[in-house]
Protein backbone atom coordinates (compact mmCIF):
# COMPACT_ATOMS: atom_id res chain seq x y z
CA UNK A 1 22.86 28.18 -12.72
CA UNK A 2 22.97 29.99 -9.25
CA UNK A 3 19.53 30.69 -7.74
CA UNK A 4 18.20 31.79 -4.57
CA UNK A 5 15.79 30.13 -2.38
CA UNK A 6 14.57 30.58 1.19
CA UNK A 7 14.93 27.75 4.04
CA UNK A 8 13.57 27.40 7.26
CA UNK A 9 16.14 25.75 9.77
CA UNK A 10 14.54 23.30 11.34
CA UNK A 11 17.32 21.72 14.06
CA UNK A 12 20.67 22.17 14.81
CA UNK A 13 22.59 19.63 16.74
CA UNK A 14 25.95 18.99 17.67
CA UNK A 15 27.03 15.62 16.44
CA UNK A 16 30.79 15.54 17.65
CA UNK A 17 34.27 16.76 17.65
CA UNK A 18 32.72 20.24 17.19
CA UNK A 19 30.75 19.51 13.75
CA UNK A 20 26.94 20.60 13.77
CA UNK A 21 24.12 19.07 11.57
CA UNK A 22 22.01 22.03 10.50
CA UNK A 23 18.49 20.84 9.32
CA UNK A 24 16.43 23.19 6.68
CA UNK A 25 13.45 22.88 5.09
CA UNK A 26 13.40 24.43 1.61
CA UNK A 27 10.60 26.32 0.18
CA UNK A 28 8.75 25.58 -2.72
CA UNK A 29 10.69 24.49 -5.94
CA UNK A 30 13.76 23.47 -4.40
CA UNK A 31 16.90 23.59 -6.38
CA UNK A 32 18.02 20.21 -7.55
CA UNK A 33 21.79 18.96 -6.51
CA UNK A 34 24.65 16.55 -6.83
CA UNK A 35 26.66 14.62 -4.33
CA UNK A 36 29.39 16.75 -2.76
CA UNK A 37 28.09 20.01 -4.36
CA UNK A 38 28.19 22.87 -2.34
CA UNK A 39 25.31 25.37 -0.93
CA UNK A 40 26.31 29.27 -0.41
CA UNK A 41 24.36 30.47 2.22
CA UNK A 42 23.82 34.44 2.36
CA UNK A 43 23.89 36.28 5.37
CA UNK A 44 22.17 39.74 5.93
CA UNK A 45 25.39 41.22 5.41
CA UNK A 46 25.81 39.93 2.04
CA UNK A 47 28.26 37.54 2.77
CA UNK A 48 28.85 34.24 0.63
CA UNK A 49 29.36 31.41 3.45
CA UNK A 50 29.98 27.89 1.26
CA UNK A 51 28.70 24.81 3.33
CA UNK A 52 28.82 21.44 1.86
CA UNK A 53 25.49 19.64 1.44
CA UNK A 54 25.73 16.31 3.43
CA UNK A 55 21.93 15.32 2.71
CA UNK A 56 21.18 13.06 -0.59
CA UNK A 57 19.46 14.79 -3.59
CA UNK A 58 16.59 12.64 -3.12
CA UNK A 59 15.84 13.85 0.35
CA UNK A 60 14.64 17.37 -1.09
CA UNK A 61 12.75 19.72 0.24
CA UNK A 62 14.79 19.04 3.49
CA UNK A 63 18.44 19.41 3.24
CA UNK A 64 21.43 18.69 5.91
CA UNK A 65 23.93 20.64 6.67
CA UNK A 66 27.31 19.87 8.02
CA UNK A 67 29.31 22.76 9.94
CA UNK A 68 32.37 23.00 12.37
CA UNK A 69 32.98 26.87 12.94
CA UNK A 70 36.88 27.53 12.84
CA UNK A 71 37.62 30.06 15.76
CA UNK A 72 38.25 33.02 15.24
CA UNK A 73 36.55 32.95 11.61
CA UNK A 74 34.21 36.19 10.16
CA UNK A 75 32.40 33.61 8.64
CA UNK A 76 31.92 31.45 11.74
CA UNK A 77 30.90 34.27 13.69
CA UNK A 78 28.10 35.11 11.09
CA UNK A 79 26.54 31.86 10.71
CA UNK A 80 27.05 31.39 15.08
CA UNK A 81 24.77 34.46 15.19
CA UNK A 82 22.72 33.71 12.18
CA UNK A 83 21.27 30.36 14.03
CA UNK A 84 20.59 31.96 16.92
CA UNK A 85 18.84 34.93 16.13
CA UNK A 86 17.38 33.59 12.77
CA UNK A 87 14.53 30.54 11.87
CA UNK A 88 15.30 31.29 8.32
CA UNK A 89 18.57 30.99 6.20
C-alpha cells in the first residue's frame, strides 16, 4: 500500500553517460521495498515522477537513486529544479 514519507537528499553525483546517483536519507519508519520496485517521488506541483530504487532493501533508512533526465522532459525539468532548490524530496 502507497504511503508517503519525507527524505532528505543527501548527495547527488554524476556517475556517467548522463545517469545521476541521488542519495536520501529517509525519515523515521521507512517504507520497506523489493528489488527493482519503483519510488514515486512528488513534486510541489503534484506531479508523480517514478524513479527506480537502485539501493538494496537492507540499506534502509538511506536509499539510492538512479536518474538520467531525458531532454526536453516536464518531468526532467521538475526533478533538475527540485535538486537544486530543494534538501528535501
Amino acid at each position: 500500500m502507497p504511503r508517503e514519507v519525507s527524505a532528505v537528499i543527501e548527495r547527488v553525483a554524476a556517475l556517467g553517460a548522463g545517469v545521476f546517483e541521488i542519495g536520501l536519507k529517509l525519515g523515521e519508519s521507512p517504507p520497506s521495498f523489493l528489488p527493482g520496485q519503483y519510488l514515486l517521488v512528488i513534486d510541489p506541483s503534484g506531479a508523480r515522477i517514478a524513479f527506480s530504487i537502485a539501493s538494496p532493501p537492507q540499506a534502509l533508512p538511506d536509499l539510492v537513486l538512479h536518474y538520467r533526465p531525458t531532454p526536453g522532459s516536464d518531468d526532467a525539468q521538475r526533478i533538475d529544479r527540485l535538486l537544486k532548490t530543494s534538501k528535501t524530496l
